[in-house]
C-alpha atoms as a PDB file:
ATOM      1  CA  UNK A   1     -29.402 -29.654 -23.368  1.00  0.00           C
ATOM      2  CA  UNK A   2     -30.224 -33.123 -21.879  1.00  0.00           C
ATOM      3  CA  UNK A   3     -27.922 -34.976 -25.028  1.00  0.00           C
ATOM      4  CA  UNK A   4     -25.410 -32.712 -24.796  1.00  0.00           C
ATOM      5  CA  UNK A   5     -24.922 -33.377 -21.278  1.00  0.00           C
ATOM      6  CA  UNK A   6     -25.445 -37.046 -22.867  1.00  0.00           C
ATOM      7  CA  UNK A   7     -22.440 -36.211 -24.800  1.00  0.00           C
ATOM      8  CA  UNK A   8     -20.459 -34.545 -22.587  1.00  0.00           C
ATOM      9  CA  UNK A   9     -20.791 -37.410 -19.819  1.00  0.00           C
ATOM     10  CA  UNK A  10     -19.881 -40.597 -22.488  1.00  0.00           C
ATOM     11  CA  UNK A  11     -17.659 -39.295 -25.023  1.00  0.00           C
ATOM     12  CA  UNK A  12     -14.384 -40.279 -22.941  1.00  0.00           C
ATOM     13  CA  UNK A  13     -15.599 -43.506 -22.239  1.00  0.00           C
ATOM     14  CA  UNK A  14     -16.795 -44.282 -25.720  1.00  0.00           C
ATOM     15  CA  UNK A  15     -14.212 -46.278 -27.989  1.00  0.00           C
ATOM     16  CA  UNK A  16     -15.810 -46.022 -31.489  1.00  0.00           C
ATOM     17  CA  UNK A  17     -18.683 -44.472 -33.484  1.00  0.00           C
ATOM     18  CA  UNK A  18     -22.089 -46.468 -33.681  1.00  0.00           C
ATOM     19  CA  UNK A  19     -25.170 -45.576 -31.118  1.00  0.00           C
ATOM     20  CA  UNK A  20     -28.720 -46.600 -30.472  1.00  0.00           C
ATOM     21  CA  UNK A  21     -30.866 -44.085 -29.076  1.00  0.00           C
ATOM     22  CA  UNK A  22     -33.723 -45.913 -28.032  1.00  0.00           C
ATOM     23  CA  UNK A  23     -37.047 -44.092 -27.287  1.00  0.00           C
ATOM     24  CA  UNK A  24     -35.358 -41.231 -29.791  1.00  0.00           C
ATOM     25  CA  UNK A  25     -38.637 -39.180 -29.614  1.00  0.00           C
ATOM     26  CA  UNK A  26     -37.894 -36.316 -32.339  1.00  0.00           C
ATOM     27  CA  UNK A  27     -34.348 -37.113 -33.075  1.00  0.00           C
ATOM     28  CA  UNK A  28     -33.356 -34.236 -31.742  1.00  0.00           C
ATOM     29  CA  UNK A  29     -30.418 -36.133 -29.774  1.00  0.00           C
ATOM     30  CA  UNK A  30     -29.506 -38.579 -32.358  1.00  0.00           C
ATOM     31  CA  UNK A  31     -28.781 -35.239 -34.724  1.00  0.00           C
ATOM     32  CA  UNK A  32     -26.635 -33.695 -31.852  1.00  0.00           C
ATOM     33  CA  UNK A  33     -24.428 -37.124 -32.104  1.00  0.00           C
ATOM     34  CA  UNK A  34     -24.529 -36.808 -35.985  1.00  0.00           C
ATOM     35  CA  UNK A  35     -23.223 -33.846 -35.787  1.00  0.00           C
ATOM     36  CA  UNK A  36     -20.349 -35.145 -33.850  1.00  0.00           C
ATOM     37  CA  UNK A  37     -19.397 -37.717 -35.961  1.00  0.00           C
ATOM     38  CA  UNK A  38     -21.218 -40.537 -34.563  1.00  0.00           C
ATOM     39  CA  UNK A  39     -23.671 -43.156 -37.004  1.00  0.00           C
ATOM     40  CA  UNK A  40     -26.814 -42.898 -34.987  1.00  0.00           C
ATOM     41  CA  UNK A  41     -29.606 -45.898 -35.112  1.00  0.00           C
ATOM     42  CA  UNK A  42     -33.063 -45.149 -33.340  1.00  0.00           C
ATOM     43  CA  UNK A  43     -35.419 -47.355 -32.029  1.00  0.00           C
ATOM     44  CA  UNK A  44     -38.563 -44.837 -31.506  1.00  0.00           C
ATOM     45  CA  UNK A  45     -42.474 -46.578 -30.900  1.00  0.00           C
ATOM     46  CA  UNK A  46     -44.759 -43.425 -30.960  1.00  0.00           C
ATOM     47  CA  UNK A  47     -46.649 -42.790 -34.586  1.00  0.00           C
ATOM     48  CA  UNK A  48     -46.281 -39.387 -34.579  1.00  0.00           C
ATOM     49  CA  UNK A  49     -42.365 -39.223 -33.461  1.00  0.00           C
ATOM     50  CA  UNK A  50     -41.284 -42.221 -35.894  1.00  0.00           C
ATOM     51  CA  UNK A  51     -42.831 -40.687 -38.800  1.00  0.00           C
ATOM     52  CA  UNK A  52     -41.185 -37.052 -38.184  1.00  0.00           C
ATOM     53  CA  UNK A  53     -37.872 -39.085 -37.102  1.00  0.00           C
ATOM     54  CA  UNK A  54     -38.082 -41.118 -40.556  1.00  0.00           C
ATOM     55  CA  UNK A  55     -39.928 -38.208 -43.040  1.00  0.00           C
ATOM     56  CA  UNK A  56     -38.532 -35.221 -41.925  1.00  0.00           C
ATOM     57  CA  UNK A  57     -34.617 -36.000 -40.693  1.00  0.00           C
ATOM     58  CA  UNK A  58     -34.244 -38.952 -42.245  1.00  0.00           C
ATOM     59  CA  UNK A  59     -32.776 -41.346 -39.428  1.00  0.00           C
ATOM     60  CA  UNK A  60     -32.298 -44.631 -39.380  1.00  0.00           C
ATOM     61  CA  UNK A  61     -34.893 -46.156 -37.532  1.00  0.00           C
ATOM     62  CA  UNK A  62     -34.186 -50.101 -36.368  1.00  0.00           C
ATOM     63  CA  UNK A  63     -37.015 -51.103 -34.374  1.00  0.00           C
ATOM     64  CA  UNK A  64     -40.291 -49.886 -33.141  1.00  0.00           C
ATOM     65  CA  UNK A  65     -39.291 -51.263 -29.678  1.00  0.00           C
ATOM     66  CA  UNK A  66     -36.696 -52.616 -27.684  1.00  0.00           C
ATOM     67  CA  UNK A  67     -38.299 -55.015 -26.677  1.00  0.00           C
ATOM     68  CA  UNK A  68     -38.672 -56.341 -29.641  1.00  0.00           C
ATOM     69  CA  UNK A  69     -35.488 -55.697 -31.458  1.00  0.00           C
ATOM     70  CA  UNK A  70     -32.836 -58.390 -31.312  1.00  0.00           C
ATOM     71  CA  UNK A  71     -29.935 -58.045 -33.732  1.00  0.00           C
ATOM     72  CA  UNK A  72     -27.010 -60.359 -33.487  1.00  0.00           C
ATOM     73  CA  UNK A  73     -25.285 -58.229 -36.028  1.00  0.00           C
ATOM     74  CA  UNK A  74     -25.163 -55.099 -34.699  1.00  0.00           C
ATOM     75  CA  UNK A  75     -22.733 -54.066 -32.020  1.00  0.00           C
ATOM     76  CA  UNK A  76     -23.277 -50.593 -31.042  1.00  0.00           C
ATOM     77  CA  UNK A  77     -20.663 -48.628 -28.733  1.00  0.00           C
ATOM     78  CA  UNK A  78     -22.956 -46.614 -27.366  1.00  0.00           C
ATOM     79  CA  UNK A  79     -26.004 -47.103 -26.346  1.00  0.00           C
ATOM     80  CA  UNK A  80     -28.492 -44.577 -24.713  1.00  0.00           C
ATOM     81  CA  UNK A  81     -31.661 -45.383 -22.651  1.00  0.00           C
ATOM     82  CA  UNK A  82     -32.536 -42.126 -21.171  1.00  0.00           C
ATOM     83  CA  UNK A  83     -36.383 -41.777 -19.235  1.00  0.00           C
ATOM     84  CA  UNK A  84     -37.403 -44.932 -20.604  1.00  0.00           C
ATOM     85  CA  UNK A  85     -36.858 -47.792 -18.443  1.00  0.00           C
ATOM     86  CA  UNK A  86     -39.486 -46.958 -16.506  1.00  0.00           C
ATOM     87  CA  UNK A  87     -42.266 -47.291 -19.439  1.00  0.00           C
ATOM     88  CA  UNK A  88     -40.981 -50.856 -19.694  1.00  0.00           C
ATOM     89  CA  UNK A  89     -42.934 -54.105 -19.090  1.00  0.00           C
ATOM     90  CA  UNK A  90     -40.238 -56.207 -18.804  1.00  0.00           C
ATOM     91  CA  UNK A  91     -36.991 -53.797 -17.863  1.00  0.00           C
ATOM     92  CA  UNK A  92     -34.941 -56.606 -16.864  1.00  0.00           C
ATOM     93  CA  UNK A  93     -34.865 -58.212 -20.184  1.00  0.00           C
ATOM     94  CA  UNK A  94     -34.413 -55.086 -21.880  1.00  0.00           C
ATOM     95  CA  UNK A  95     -31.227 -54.461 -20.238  1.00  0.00           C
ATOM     96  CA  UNK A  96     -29.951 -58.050 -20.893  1.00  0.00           C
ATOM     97  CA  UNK A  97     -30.814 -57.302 -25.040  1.00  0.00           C
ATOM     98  CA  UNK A  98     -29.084 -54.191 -24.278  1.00  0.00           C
ATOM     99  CA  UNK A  99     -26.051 -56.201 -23.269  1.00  0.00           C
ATOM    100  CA  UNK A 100     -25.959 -58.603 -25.928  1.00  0.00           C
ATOM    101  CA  UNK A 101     -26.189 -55.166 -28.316  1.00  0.00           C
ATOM    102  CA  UNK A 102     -23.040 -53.800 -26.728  1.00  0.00           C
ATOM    103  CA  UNK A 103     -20.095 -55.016 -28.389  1.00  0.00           C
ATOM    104  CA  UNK A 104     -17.163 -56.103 -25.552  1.00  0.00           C
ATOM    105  CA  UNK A 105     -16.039 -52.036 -25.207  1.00  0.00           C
ATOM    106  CA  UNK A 106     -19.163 -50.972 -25.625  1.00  0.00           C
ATOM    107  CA  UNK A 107     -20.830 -48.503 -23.105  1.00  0.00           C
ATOM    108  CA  UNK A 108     -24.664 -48.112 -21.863  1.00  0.00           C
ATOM    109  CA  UNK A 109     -25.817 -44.255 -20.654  1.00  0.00           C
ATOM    110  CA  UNK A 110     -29.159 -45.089 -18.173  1.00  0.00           C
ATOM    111  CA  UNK A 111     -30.778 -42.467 -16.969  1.00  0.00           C
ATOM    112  CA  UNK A 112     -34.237 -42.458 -14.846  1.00  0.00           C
ATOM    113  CA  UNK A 113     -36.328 -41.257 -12.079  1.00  0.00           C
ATOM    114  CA  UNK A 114     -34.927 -42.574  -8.750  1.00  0.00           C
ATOM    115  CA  UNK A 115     -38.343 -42.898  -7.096  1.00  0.00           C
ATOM    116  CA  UNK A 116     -37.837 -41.474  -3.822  1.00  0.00           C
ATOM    117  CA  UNK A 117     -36.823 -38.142  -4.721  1.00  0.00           C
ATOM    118  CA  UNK A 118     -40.317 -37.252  -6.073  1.00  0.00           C
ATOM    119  CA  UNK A 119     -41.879 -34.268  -4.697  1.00  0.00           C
ATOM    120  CA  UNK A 120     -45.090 -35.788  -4.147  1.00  0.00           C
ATOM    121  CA  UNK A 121     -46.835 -39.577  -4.115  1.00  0.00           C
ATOM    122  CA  UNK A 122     -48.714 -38.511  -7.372  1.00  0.00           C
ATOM    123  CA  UNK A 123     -45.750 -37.844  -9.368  1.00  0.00           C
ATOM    124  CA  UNK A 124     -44.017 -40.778  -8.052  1.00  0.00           C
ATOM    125  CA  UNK A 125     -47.196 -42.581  -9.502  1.00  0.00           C
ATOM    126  CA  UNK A 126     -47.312 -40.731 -12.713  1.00  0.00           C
ATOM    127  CA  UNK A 127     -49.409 -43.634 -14.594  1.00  0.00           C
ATOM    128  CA  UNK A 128     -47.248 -44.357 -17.788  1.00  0.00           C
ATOM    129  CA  UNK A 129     -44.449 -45.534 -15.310  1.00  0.00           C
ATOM    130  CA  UNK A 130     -44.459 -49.351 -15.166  1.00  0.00           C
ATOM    131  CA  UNK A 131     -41.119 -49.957 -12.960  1.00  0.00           C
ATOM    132  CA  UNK A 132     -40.003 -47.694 -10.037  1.00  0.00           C
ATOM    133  CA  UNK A 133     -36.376 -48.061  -8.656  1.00  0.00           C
ATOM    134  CA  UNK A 134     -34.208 -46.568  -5.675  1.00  0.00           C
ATOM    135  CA  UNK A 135     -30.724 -46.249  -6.110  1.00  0.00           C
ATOM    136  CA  UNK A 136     -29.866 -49.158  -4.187  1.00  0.00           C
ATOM    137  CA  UNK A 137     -31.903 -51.395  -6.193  1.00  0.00           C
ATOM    138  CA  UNK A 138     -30.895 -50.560  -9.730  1.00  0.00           C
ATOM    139  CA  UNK A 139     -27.416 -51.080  -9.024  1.00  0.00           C
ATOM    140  CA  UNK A 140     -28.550 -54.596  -8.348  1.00  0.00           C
ATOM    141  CA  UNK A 141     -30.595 -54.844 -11.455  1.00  0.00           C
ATOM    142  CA  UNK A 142     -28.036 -53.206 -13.611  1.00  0.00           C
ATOM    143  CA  UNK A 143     -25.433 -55.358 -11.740  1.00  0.00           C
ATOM    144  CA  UNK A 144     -27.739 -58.947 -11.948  1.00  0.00           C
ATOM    145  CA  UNK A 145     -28.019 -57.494 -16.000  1.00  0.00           C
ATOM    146  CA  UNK A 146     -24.200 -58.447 -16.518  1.00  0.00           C
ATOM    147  CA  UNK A 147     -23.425 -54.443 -16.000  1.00  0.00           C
ATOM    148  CA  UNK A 148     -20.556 -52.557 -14.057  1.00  0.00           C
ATOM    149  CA  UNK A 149     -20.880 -49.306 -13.186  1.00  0.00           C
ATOM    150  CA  UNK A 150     -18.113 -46.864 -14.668  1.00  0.00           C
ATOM    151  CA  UNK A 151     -19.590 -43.664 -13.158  1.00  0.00           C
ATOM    152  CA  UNK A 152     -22.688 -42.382 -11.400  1.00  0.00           C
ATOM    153  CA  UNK A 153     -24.442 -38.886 -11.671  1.00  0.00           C
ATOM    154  CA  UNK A 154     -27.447 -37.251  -9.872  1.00  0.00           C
ATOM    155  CA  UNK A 155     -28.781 -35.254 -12.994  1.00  0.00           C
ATOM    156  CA  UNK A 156     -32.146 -32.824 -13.738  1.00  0.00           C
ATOM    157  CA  UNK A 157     -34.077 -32.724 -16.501  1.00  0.00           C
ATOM    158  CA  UNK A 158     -35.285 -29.297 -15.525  1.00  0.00           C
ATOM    159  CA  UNK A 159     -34.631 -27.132 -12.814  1.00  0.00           C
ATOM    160  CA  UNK A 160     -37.800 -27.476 -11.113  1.00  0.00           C
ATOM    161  CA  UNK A 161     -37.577 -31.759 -11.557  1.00  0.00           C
ATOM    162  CA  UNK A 162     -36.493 -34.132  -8.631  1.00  0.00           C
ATOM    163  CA  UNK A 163     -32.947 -35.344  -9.231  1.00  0.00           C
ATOM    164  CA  UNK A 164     -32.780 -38.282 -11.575  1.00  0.00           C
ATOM    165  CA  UNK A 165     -30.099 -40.795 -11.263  1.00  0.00           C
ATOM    166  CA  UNK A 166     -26.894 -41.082 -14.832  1.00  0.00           C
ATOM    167  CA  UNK A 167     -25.894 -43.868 -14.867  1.00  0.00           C
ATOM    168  CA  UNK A 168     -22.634 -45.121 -17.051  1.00  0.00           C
ATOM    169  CA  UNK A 169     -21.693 -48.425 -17.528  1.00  0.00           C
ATOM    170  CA  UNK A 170     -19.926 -51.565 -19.088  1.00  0.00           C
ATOM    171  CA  UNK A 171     -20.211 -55.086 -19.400  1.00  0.00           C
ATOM    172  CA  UNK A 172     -19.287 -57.293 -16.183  1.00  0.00           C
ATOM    173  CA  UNK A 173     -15.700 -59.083 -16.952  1.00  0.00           C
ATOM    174  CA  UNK A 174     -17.547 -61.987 -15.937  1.00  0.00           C
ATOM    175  CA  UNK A 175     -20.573 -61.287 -18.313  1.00  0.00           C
ATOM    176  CA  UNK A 176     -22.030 -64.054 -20.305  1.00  0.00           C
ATOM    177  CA  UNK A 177     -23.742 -63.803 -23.186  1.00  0.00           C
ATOM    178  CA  UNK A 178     -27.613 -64.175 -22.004  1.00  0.00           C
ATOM    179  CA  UNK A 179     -30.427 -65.730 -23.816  1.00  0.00           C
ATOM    180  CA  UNK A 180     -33.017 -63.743 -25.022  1.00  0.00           C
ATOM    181  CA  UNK A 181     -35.161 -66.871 -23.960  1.00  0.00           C
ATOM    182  CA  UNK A 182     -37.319 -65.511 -20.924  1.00  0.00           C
END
C-alpha cells in the first residue's frame, strides 16, 4: 500500500524511468515500480533483506548503504527515501549524495516521522532513530540540501501511526553541485 501511494504521489512529476529505492527492505516496492515500467536499483544494508532482495527477486542491488554509495554515473529520476532518514548518522550528507544522484529533472520522494506528532515520549525516542525533525526544520534541511519542495503530504503508515510528513521535491535552480568532501 505504502509504494503504491509512492506511486501514485510521483508518477506525474517523474520525467523518465530509472529509481533508487534506498533502504528497499524486501523489494516489495521496487517490484511494484517494475511492474510499472520503471528500472529499479536498491541500495538495502540488512543481511537478511539483501540476500532475499538479491536470491530470491533478483534486483539490482547498488550499495549496501547510502552513505556509502557515490556514483557519478548514475542519474536516477526518481529517487525514494521513505522511513529512513531518521536511521542516518549523517542525514545531511545523505541528502546532498542524493542530490548529486538526481539528474537535473530528477525528483526525490522523503518521507519520515515528524517528531512531534508521536503519541508518546517513548515512541518519539524509539532507539534506532538517530535524527528527529519538525516540519519546520526539514524544510530547512531539505532546503540548505540544494532541494525545492514540489508538494507536501501528511501521510500514515498505518491507521493507528502518528501522521508522517511526504515530502516531494527537486533540485534548487540555484543548486550547485556539492562535494561529497565533509
Amino acid at each position: 500500500k505504502r509504494y503504491l501511494r509512492y506511486y501514485n504521489l510521483t508518477k506525474s512529476f517523474v520525467k523518465g524511468s530509472k529509481v533508487l529505492d534506498i533502504g528497499a527492505a524486501y523489494g516489495t516496492g521496487a517490484e511494484l515500480f517494475i511492474k510499472k515500467g520503471y528500472l529499479v536499483d536498491v541500495i538495502e544494508p540488512d543481511n537478511n533483506k539483501f540476500n532475499y532482495i538479491t536470491k530470491k527477486i533478483g534486483l539490482n542491488v547498488v550499495a549496501r548503504s547510502i552513505e556509502n554509495f557515490n556514483s557519478n554515473n548514475l542519474n536516477y529520476d526518481l529517487i525514494i527515501l521513505a522511513n529512513c532518514l531518521e536511521h542516518l548518522d549523517n542525514p545531511f550528507k545523505v541528502l546532498r549524495n542524493i542530490n548529486n544522484l538526481l539528474n537535473s529533472e530528477g525528483i526525490l520522494y522523503l518521507d519520515l516521522p515528524i517528531l512531534w506528532r508521536y503519541v508518546t515520549w517513548s515512541d518519539s525516542l524509539y532507539l534506532t532513530h538517530k535524527s528527529y525533525f519538525s516540519e519546520e526544520n526539514l524544510e530547512y534541511f531539505v532546503n540548505k540540501a540544494g532541494f525545492s519542495i514540489i508538494k507536501k503530504i501528511k501521510t500514515k503508515n498505518d491507521s493507528e501511526d502518528p501522521l508522517d510528513i511526504g515530502l516531494i521535491l527537486k533540485k534548487s535552480k540555484n543548486n550547485l553541485n556539492f562535494s561529497l568532501k565533509t
